[in-house]
Protein backbone atom coordinates (compact mmCIF):
# COMPACT_ATOMS: atom_id res chain seq x y z
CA UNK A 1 -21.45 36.29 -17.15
CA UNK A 2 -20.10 32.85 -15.95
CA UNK A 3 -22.40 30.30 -14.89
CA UNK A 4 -21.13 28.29 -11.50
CA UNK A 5 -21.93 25.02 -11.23
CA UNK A 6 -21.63 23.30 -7.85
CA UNK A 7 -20.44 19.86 -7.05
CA UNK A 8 -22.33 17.36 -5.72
CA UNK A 9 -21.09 15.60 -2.45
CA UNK A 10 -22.10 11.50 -2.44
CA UNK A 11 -22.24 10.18 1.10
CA UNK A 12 -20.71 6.54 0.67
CA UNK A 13 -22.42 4.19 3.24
CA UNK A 14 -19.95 2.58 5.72
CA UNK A 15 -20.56 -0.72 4.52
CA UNK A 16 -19.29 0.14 0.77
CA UNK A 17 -16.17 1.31 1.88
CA UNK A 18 -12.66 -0.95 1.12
CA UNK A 19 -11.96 -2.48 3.81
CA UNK A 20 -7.76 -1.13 3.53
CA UNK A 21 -9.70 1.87 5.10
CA UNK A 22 -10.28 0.02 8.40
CA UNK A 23 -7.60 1.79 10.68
CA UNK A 24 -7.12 1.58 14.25
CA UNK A 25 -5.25 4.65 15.29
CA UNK A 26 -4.03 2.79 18.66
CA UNK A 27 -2.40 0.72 15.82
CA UNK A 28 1.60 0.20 16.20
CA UNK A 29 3.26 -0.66 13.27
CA UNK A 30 6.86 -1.98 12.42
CA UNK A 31 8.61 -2.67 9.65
CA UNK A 32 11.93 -4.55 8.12
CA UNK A 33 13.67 -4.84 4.31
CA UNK A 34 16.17 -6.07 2.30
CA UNK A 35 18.56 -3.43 1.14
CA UNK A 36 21.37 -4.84 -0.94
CA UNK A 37 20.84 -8.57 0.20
CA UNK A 38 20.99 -7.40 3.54
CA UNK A 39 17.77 -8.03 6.08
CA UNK A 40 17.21 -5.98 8.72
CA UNK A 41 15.41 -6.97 11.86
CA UNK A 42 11.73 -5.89 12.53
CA UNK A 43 11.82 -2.48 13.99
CA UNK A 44 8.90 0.16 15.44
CA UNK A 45 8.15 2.62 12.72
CA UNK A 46 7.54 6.12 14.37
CA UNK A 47 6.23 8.21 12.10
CA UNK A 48 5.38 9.33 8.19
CA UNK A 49 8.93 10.86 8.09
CA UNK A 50 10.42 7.94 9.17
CA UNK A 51 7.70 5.80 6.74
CA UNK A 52 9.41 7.91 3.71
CA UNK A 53 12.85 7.25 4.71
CA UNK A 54 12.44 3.37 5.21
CA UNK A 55 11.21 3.73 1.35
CA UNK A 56 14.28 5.59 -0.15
CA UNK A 57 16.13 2.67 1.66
CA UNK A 58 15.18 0.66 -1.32
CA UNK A 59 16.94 1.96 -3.93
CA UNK A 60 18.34 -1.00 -5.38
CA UNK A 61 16.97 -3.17 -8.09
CA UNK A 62 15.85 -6.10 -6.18
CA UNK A 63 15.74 -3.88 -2.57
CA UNK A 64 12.17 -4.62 -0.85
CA UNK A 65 10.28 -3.65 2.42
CA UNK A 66 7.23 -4.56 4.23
CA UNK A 67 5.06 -2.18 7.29
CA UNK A 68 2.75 -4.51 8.74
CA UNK A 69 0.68 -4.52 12.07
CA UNK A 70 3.17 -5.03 15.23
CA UNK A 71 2.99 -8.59 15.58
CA UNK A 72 0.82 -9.25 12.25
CA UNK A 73 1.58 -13.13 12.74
CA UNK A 74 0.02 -13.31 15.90
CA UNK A 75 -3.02 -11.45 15.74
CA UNK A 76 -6.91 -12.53 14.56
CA UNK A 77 -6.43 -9.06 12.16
CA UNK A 78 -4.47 -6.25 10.53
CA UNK A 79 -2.62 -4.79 7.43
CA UNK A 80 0.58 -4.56 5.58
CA UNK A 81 2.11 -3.04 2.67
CA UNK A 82 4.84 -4.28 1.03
CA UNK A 83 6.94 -2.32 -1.69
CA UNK A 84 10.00 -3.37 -4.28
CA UNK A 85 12.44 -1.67 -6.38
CA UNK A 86 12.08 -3.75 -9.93
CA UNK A 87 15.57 -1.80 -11.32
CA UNK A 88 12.66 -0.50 -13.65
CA UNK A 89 10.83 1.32 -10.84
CA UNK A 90 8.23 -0.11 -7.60
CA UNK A 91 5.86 -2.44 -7.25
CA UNK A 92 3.37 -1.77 -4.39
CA UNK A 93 0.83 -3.92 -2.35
CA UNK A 94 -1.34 -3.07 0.38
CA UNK A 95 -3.47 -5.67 2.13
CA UNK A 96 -5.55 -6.13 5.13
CA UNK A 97 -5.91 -9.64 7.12
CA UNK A 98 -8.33 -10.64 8.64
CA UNK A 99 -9.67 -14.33 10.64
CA UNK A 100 -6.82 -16.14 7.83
CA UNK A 101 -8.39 -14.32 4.67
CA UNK A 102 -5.99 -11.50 3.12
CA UNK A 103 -7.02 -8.81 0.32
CA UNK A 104 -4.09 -7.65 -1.26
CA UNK A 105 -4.42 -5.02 -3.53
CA UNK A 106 -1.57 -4.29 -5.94
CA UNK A 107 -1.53 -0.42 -6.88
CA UNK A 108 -0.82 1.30 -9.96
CA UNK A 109 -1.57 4.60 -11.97
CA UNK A 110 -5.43 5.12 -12.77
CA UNK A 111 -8.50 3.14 -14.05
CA UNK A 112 -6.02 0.84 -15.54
CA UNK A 113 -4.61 -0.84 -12.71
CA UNK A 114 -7.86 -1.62 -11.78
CA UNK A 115 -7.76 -3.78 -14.50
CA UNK A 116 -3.96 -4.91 -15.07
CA UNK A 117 -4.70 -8.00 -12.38
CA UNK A 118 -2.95 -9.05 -9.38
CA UNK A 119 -1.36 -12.53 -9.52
CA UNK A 120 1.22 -13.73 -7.18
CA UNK A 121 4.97 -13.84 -8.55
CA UNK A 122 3.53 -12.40 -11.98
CA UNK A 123 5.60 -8.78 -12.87
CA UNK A 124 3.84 -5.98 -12.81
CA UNK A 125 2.28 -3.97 -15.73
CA UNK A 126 3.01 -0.74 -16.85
CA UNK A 127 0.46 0.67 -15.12
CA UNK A 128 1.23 -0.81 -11.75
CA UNK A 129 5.44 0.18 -12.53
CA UNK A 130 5.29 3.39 -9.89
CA UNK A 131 8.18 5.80 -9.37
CA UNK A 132 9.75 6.46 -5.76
CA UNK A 133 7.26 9.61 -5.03
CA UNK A 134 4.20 6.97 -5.98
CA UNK A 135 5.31 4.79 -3.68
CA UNK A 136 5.58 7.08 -0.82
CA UNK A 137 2.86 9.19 -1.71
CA UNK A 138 0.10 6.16 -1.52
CA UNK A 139 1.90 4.35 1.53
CA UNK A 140 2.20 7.89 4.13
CA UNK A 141 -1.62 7.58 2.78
CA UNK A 142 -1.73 4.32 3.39
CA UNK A 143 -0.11 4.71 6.95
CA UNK A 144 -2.74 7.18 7.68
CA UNK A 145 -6.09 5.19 6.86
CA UNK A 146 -6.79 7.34 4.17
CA UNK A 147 -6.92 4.98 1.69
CA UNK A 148 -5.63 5.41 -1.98
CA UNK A 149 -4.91 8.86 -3.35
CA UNK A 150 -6.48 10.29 -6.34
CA UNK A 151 -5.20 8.84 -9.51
CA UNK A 152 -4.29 5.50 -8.50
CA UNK A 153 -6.25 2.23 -9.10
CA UNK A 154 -5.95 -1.61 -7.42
CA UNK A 155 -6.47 -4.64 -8.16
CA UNK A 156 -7.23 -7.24 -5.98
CA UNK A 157 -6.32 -11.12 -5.14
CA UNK A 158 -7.68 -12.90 -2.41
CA UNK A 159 -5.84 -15.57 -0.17
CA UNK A 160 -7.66 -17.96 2.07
């Protein structure tokens, strides 16, 4: 006979939570790239479909693209992610702003990227080198408040 052994559920105070989890789902959100040396302007995104799109836009070694907050510039708080094709694969950052502090978190595959450090202008680790489906996979997650998805690690600078 097989023994069943149940899972325990952990209730995670509010207060431990990251704070890329803070969503607003009044929230508008826009975005704009570089495809090719090409900018576009900012435009509205409208949905996860169109999220997924936007990011096979960037196919291009060099090709990059930032969602932010509708008018992140001008307001006290709010969140971005920013993604590039490396012509080896992605890099991937999310970050929330908030009162002129921003946490940016740059993402990568498991408990290593945790680790693998997150300084400005340096190239990513292994770890942190995601494919296309990475990319979209943590940023629709990403879109939704949801946070990261199974499997993938951060790690974090902060910029005051």
């Amino acid at each position: 006979m097989l023994e069943t052994k149940m899972l325990e559920t952990l209730t995670i105070p509010d207060t431990r939570l990251e704070l890329m989890l803070q969503v607003q789902p009044e929230e508008s959100l826009e975005w704009n790239s570089e495809v090719k040396g090409q900018y576009t302007d900012w435009q509205n995104l409208e949905s996860s479909s169109h999220l997924v799109a936007v990011i096979h836009g960037i196919s291009h070694d060099g090709d990059w693209l930032v969602v932010q907050t509708k008018g992140l510039d001008s307001q006290p708080a709010g969140r971005y992610a920013q993604a590039m094709n490396t012509g080896r694969g992605y890099q991937l950052e999310v970050a929330h702003v908030s009162d002129g502090t921003t946490y940016n978190w740059r993402v990568g595959l498991g408990l290593l990227a945790d680790e693998a450090g997150n300084e400005p202008y340096k190239e990513v680790t292994l770890s942190q080198n995601l494919s296309l489906a990475a990319v979209s996979e943590v940023m629709v997650s990403w879109l939704h408040g949801q946070g990261l998805p199974l499997g993938y690690g951060a790690a974090l600078h902060v910029y005051r």
